[in-house]
Protein backbone atom coordinates (compact mmCIF):
# COMPACT_ATOMS: atom_id res chain seq x y z
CA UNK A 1 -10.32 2.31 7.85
CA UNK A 2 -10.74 -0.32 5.35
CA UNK A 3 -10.86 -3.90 6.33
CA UNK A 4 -7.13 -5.42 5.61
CA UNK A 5 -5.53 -8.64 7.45
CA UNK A 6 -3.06 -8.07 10.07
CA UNK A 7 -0.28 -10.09 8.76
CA UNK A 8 0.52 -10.97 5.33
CA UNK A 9 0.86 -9.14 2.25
CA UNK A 10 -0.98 -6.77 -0.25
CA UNK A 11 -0.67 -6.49 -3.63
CA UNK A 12 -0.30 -2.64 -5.37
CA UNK A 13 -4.09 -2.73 -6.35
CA UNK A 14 -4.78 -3.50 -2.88
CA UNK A 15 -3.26 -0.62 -1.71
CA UNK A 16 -4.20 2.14 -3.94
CA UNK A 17 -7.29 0.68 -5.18
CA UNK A 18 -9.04 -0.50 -8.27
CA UNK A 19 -12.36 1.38 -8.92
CA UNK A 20 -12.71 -1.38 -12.16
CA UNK A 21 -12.78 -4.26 -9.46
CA UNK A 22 -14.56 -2.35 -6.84
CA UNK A 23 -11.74 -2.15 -4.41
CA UNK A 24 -11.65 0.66 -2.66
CA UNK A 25 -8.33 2.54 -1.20
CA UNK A 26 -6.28 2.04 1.56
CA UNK A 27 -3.83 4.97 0.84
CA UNK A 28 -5.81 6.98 -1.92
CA UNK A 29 -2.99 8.31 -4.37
CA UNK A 30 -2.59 7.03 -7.75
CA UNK A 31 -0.54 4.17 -8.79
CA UNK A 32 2.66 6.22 -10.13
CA UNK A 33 2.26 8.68 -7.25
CA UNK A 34 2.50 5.40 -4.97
CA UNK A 35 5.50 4.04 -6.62
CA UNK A 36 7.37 7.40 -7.23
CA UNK A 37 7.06 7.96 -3.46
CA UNK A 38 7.90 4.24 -2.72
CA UNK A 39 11.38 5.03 -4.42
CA UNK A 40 12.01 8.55 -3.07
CA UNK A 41 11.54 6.52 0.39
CA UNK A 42 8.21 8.65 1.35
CA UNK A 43 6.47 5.11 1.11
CA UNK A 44 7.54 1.66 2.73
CA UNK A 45 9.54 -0.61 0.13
CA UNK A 46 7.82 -3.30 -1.74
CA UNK A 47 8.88 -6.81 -1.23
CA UNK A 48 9.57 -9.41 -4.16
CA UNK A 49 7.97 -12.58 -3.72
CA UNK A 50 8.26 -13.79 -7.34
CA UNK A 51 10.06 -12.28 -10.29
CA UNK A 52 6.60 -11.35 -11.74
CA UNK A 53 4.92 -10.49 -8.12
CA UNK A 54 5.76 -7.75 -5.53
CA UNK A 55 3.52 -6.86 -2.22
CA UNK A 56 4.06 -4.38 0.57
CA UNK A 57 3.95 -6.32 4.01
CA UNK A 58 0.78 -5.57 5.95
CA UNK A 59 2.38 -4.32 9.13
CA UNK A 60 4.46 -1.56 7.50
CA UNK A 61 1.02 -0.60 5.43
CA UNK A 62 -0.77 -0.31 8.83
CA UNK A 63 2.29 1.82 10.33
CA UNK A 64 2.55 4.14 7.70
CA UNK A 65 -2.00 4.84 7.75
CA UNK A 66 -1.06 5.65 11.58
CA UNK A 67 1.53 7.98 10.98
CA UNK A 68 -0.12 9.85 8.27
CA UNK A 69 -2.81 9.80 10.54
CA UNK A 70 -0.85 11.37 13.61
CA UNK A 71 0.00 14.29 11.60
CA UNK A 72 -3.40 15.84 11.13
């Protein structure tokens, strides 16, 4: 698994990646994949921290890699 904090926050690009900043995937789906399962509840919800800036919370990140994990 990738390196990520334990607690805090991570921004989108963070999660699914950013091959132009060489950031490599957490959860590898695309961006609109991520966000269409975010609001069909598949994925956990995003948290505002600015009007301009949302993250997911670390901890519910880490929960849903060892879920999806468990199922194989």
């Amino acid at each position: 698994m990738h390196h990520i904090p334990e607690t805090g926050f991570l921004r989108l690009y963070q999660i699914v990646g950013d091959p132009s900043k060489n950031i490599p995937a957490v959860i590898p789906v695309s961006r609109s994949t991520w966000l269409a399962g975010v609001k069909s509840g598949r994925f956990p919800p995003p948290i505002k921290l600015s009007p301009r800036t949302t993250a997911w919370r670390v901890e519910d990140i880490i929960k849903l890699v060892e879920t999806v994990g468990d199922a194989k």
